[in-house]
C-alpha atoms as a PDB file:
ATOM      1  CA  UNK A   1       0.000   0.000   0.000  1.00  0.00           C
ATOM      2  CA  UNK A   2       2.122   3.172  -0.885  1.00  0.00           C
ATOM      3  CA  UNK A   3       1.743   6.064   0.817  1.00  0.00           C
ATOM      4  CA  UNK A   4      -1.393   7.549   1.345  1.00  0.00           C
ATOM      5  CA  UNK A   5      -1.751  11.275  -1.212  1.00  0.00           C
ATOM      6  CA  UNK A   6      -4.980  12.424   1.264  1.00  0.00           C
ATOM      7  CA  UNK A   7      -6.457  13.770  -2.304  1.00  0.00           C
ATOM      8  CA  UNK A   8     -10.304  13.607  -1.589  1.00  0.00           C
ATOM      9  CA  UNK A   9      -9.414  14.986   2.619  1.00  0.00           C
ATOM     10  CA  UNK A  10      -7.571  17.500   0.200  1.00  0.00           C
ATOM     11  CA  UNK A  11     -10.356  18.854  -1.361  1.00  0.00           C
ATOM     12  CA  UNK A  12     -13.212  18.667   1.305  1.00  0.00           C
ATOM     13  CA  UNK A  13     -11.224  20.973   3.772  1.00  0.00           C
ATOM     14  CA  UNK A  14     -10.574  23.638   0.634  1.00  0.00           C
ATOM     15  CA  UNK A  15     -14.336  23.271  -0.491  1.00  0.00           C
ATOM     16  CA  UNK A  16     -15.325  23.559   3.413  1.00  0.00           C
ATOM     17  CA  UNK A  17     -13.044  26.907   3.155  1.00  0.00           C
ATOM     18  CA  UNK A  18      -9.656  25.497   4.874  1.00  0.00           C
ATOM     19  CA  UNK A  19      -7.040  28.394   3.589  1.00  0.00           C
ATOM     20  CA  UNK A  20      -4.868  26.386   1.203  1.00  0.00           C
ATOM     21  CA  UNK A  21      -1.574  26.933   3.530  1.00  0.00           C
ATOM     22  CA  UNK A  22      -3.529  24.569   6.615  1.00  0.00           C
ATOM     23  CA  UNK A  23      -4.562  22.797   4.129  1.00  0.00           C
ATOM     24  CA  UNK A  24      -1.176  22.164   2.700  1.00  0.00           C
ATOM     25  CA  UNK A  25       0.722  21.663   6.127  1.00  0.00           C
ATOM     26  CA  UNK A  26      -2.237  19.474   7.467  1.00  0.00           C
ATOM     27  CA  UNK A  27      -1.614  16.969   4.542  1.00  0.00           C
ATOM     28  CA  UNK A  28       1.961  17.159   4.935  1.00  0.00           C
ATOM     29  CA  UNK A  29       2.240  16.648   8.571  1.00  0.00           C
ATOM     30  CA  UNK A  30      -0.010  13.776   7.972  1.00  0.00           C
ATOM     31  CA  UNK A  31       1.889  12.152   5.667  1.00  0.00           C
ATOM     32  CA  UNK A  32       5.098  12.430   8.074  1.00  0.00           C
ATOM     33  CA  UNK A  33       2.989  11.199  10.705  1.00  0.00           C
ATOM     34  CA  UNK A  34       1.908   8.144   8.345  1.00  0.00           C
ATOM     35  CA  UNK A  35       5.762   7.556   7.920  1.00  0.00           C
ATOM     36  CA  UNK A  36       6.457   7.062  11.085  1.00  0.00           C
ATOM     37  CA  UNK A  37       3.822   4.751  12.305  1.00  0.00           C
ATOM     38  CA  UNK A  38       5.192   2.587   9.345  1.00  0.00           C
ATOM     39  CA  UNK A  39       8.590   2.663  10.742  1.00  0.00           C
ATOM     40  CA  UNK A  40       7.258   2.254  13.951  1.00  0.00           C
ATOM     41  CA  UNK A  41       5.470  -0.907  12.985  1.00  0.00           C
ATOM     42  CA  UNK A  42       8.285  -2.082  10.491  1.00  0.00           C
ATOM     43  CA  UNK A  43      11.050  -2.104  13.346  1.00  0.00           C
ATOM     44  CA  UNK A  44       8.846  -4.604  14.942  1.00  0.00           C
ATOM     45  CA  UNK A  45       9.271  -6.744  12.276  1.00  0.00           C
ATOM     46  CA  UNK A  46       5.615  -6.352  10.223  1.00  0.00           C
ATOM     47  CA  UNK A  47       5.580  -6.728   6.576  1.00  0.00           C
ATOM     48  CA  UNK A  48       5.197  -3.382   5.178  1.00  0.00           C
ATOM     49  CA  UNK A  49       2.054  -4.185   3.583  1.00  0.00           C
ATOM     50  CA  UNK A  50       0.166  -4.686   7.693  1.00  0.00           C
ATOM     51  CA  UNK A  51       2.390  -1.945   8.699  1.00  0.00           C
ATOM     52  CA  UNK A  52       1.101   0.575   5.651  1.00  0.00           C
ATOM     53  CA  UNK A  53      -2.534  -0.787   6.371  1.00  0.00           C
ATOM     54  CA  UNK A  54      -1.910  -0.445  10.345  1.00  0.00           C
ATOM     55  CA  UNK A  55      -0.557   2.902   9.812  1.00  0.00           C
ATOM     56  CA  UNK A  56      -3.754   4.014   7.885  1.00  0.00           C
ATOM     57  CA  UNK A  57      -5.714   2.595  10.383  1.00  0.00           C
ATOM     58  CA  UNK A  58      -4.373   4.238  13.255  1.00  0.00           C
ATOM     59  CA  UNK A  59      -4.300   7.805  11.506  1.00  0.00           C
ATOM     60  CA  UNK A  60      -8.474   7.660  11.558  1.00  0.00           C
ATOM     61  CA  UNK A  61     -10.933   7.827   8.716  1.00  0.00           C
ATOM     62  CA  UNK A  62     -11.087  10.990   5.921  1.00  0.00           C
ATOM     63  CA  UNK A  63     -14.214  12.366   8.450  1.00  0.00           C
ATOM     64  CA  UNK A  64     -11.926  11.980  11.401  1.00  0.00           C
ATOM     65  CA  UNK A  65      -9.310  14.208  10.019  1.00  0.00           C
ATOM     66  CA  UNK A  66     -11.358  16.350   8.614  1.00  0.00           C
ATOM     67  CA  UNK A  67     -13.453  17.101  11.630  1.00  0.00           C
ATOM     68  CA  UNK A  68      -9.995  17.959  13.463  1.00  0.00           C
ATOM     69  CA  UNK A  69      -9.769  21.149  11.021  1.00  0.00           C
ATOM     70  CA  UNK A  70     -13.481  21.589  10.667  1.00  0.00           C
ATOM     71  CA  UNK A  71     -13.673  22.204  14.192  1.00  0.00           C
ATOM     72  CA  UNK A  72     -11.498  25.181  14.019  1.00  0.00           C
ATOM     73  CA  UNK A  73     -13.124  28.174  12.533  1.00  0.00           C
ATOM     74  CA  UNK A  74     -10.360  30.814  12.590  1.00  0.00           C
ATOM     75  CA  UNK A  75      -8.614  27.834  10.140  1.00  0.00           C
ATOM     76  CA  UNK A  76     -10.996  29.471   7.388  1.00  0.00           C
ATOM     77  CA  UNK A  77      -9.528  31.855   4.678  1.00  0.00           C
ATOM     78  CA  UNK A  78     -10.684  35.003   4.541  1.00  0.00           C
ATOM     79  CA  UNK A  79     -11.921  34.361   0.980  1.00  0.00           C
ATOM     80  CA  UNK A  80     -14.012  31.479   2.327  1.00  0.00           C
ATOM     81  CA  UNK A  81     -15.298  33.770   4.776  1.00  0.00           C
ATOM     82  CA  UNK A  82     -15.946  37.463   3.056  1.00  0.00           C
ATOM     83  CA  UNK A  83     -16.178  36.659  -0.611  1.00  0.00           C
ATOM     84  CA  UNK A  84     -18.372  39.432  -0.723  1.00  0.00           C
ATOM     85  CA  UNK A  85     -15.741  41.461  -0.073  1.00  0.00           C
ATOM     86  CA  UNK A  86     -12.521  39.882  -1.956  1.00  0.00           C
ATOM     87  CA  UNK A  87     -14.823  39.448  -5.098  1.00  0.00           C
ATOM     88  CA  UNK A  88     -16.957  42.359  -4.789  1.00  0.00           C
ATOM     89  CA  UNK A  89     -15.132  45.107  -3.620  1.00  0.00           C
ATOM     90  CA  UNK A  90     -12.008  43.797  -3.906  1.00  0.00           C
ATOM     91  CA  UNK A  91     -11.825  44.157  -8.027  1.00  0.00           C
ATOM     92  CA  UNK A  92     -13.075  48.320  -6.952  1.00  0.00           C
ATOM     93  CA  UNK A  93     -10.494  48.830  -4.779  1.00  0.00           C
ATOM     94  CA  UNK A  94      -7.827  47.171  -6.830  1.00  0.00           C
ATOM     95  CA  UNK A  95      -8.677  48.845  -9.930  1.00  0.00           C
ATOM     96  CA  UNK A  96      -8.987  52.482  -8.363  1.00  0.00           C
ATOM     97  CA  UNK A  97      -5.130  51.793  -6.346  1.00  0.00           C
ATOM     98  CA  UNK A  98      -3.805  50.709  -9.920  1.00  0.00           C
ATOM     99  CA  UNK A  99      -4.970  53.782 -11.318  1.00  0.00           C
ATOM    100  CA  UNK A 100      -4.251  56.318  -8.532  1.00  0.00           C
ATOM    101  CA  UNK A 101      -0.199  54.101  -8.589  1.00  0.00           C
ATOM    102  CA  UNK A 102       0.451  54.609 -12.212  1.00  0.00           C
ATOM    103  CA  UNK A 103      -1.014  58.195 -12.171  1.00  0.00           C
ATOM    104  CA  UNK A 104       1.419  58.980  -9.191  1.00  0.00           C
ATOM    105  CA  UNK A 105       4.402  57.327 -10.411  1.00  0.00           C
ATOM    106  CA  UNK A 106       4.156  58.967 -14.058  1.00  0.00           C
ATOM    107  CA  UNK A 107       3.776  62.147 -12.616  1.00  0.00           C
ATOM    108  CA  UNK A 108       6.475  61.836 -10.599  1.00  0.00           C
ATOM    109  CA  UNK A 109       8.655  60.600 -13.549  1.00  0.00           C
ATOM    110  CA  UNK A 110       7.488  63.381 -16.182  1.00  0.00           C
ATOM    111  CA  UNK A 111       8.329  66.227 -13.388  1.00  0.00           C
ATOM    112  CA  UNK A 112      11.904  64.444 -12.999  1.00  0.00           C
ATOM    113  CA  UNK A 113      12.185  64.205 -16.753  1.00  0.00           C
ATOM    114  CA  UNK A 114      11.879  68.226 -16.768  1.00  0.00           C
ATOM    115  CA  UNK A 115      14.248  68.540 -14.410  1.00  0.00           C
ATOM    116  CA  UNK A 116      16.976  66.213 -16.541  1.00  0.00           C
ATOM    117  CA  UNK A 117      15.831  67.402 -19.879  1.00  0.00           C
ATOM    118  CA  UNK A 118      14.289  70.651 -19.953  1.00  0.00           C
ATOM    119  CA  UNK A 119      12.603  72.012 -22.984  1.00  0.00           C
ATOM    120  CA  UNK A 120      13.692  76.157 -23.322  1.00  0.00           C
ATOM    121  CA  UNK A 121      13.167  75.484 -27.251  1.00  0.00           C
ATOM    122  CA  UNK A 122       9.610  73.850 -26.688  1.00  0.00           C
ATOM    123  CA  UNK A 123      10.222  71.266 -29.378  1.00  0.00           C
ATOM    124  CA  UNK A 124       8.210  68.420 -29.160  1.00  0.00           C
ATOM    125  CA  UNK A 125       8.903  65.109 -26.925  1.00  0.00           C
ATOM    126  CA  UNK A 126      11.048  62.319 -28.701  1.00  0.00           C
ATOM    127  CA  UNK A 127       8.297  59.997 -30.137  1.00  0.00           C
ATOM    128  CA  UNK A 128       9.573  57.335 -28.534  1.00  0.00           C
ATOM    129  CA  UNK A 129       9.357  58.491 -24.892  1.00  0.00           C
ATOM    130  CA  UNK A 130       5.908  59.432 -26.030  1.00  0.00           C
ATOM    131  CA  UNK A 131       5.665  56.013 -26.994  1.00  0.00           C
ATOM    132  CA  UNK A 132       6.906  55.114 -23.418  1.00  0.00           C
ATOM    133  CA  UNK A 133       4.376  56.384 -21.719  1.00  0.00           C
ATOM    134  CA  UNK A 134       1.763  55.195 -23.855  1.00  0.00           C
ATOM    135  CA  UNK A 135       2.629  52.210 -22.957  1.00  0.00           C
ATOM    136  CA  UNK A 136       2.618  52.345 -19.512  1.00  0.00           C
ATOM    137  CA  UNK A 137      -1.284  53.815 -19.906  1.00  0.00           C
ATOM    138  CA  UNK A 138      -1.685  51.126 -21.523  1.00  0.00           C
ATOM    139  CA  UNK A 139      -0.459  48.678 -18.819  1.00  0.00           C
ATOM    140  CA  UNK A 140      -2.116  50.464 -16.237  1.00  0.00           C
ATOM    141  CA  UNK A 141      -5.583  50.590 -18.636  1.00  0.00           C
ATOM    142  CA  UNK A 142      -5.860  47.514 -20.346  1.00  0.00           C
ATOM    143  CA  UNK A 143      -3.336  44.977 -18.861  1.00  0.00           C
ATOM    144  CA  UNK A 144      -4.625  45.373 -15.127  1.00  0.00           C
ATOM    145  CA  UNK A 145      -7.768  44.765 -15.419  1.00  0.00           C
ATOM    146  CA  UNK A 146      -7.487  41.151 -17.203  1.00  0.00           C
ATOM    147  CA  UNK A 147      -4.264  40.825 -14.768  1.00  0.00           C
ATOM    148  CA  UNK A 148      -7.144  41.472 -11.613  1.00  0.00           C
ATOM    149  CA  UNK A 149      -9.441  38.752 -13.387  1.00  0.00           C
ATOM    150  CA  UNK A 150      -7.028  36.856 -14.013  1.00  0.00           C
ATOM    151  CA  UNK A 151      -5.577  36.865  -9.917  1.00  0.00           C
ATOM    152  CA  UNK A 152      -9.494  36.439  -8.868  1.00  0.00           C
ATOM    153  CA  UNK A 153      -9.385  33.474 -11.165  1.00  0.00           C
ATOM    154  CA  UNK A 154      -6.446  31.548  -9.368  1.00  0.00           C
ATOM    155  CA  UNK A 155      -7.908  32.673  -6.053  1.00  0.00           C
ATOM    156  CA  UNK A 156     -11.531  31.337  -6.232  1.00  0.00           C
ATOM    157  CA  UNK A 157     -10.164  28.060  -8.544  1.00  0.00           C
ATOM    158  CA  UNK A 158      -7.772  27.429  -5.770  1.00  0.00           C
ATOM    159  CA  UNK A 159      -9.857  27.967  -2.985  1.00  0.00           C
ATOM    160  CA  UNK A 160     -12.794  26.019  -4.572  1.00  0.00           C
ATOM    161  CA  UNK A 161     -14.780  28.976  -4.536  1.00  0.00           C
ATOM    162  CA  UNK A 162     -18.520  28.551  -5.440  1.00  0.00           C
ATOM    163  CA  UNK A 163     -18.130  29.563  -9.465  1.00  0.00           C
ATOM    164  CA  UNK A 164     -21.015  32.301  -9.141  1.00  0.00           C
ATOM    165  CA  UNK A 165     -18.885  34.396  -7.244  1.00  0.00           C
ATOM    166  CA  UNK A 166     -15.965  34.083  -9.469  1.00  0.00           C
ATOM    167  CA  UNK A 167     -17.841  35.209 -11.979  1.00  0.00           C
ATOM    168  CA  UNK A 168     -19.035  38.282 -10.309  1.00  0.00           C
ATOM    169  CA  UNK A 169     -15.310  39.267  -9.714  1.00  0.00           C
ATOM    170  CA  UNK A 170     -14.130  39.125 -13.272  1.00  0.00           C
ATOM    171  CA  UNK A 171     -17.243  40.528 -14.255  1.00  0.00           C
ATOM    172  CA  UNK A 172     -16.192  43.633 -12.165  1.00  0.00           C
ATOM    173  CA  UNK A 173     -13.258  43.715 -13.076  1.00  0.00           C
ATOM    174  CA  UNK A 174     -13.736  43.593 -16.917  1.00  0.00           C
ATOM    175  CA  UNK A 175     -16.522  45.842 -16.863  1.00  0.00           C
ATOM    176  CA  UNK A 176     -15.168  48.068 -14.669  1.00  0.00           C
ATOM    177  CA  UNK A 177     -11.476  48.197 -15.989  1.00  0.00           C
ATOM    178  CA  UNK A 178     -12.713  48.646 -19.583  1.00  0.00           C
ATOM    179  CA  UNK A 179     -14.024  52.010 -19.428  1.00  0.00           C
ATOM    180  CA  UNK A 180     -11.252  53.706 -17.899  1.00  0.00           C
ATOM    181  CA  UNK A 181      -9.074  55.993 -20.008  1.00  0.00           C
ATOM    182  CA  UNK A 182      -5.709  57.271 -19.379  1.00  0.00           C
ATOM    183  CA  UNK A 183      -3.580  59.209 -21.710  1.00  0.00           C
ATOM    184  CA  UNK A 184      -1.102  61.870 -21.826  1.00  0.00           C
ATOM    185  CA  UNK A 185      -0.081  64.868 -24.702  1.00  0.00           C
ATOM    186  CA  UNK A 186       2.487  67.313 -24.554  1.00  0.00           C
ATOM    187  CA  UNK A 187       2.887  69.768 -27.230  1.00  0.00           C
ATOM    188  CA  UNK A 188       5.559  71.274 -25.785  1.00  0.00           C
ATOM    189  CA  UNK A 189       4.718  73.849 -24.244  1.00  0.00           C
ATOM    190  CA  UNK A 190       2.867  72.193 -21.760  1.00  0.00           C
ATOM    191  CA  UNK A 191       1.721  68.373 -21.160  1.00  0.00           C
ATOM    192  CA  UNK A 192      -1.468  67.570 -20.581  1.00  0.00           C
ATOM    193  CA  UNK A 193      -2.946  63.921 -18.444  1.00  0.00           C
ATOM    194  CA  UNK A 194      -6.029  63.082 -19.294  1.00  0.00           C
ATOM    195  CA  UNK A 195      -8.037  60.095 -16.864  1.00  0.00           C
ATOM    196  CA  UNK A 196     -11.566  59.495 -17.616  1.00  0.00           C
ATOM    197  CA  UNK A 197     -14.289  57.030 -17.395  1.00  0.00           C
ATOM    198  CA  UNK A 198     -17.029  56.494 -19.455  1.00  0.00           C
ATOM    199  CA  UNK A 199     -19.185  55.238 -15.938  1.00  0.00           C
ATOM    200  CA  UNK A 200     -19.320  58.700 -15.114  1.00  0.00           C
ATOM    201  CA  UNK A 201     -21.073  61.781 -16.289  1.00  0.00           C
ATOM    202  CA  UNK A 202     -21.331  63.248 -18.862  1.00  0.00           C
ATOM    203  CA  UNK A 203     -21.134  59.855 -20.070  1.00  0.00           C
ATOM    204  CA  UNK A 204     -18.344  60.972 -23.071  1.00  0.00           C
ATOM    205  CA  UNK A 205     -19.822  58.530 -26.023  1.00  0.00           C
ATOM    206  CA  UNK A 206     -16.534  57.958 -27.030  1.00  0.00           C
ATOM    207  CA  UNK A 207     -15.351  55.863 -23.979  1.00  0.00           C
ATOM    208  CA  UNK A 208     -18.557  54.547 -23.405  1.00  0.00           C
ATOM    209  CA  UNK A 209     -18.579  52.640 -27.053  1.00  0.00           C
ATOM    210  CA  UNK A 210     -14.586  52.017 -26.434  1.00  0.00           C
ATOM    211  CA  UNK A 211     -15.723  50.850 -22.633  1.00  0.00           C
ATOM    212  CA  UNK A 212     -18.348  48.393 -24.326  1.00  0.00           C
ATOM    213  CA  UNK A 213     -15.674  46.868 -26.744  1.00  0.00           C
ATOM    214  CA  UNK A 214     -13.344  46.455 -24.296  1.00  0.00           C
ATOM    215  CA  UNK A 215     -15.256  44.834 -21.516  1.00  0.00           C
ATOM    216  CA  UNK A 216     -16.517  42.539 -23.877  1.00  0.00           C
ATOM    217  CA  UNK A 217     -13.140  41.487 -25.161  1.00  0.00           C
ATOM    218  CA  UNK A 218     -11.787  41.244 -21.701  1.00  0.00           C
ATOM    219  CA  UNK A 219     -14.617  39.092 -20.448  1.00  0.00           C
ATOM    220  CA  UNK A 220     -13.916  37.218 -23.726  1.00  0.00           C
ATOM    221  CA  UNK A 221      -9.954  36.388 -22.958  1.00  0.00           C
ATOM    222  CA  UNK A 222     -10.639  35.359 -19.271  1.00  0.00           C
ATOM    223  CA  UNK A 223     -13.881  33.139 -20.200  1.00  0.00           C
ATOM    224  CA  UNK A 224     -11.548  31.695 -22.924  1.00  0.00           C
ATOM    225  CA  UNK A 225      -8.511  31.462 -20.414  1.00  0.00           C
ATOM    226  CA  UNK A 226     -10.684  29.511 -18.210  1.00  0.00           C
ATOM    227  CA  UNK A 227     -12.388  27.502 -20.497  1.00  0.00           C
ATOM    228  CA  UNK A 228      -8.903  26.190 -21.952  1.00  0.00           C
ATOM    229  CA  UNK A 229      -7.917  25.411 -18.346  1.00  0.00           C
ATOM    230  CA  UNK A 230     -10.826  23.419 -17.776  1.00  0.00           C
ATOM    231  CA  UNK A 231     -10.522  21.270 -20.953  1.00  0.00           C
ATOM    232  CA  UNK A 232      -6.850  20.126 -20.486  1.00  0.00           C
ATOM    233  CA  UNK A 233      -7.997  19.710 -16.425  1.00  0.00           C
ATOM    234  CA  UNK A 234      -5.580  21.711 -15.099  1.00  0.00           C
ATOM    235  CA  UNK A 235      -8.477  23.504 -13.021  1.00  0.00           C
ATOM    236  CA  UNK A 236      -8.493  22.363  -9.378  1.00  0.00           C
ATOM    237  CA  UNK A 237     -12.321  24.041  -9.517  1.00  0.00           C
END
């Protein structure tokens, strides 16, 4: 009888809401423990087939060790036990920090830029720092938002999270995340950062179309993302 792999204890203490780290030292202090009951039993000279089977026996039944971890609530994740709040608010707060950290830090870099490089002439920025920081709108516009689905994915799948609030997270997150705008121009006399939404009024019909596409899309990638995951069965959910 080889070692015992605990798979099925596994998965009833993560679906019962067991944060993955117990879970993970439970099973592994089990398994030493099942080691050295075998050892135990094998220095007195038992085949290690009765010694694996006495070992097993001796640990207790899956509802045995599961009821040692059940019985402690504080063992719960905090996903398990606020998933209102990791996939409901959590995608707002996320997605407003990203924002209000890329604003800050390319502020911070286009002031020190001044101060290295000014501009007395007013000619206009190299087109590829232009194209430096349009990238890093970008990141903080388009990347973060599939990279917030993408975290609340992993979290929920490896939590066993019920799938409904999964889905409400990305759905945030998409939806949210696609209708925000940021952009910068500099002509150079002056440089000019533009953040917008089009959530809020007056509703600009530009980013509300653009918001639409891009939700959508985003929505599209992670449903796709998952679905992939699920057909090769390399989802734990």
């Amino acid at each position: 009888m080889p070692q015992p792999r605990f798979d099925e204890l596994r998965e009833r203490l993560l679906r019962a809401g067991i944060a993955p780290r117990h879970v993970r030292r439970y099973v592994g202090e089990l398994r030493d423990h099942f080691d050295d009951l075998v050892r135990e039993d094998l220095s007195k000279a038992m085949s290690r087939d009765a010694a694996e089977t006495a070992a097993r026996t001796r640990l207790g039944s899956e509802g045995d060790l599961a009821g040692v971890m059940l019985a402690r609530p504080a063992l719960r994740s905090l996903t398990a036990r606020y998933p209102w709040a990791v996939f409901g608010v959590g995608p707002v707060v996320l997605l407003i920090a990203g924002l209000v950290a890329a604003v800050a830090i390319e502020m911070q870099a286009l002031h020190l830029a001044t101060l290295l490089l000014p501009n007395p002439a007013h000619r206009l920025p190299p087109e590829g720092a232009m194209q430096i920081v349009a990238a890093w709108n970008g990141i903080a516009t388009l990347v973060a938002p599939l990279g917030i689905a993408g975290l609340l994915c992993f979290m929920g799948a490896r939590q066993r999270m019920p799938a409904r609030w999964i889905f409400a997270g990305v759905v945030i997150a998409c939806v949210l995340g696609g209708f925000q705008r940021l952009s910068f121009a500099d002509n150079g006399y002056h440089g000019e950062m533009m953040l917008g939404s089009g959530l809020l009024p007056p509703f600009p019909r530009d980013l509300l179309a653009a918001g639409i596409w891009r939700a959508l899309i985003d929505l599209a990638l992670v449903g796709g993302a998952w679905w992939i995951l699920l057909r090769r069965g390399s989802s734990p959910a």
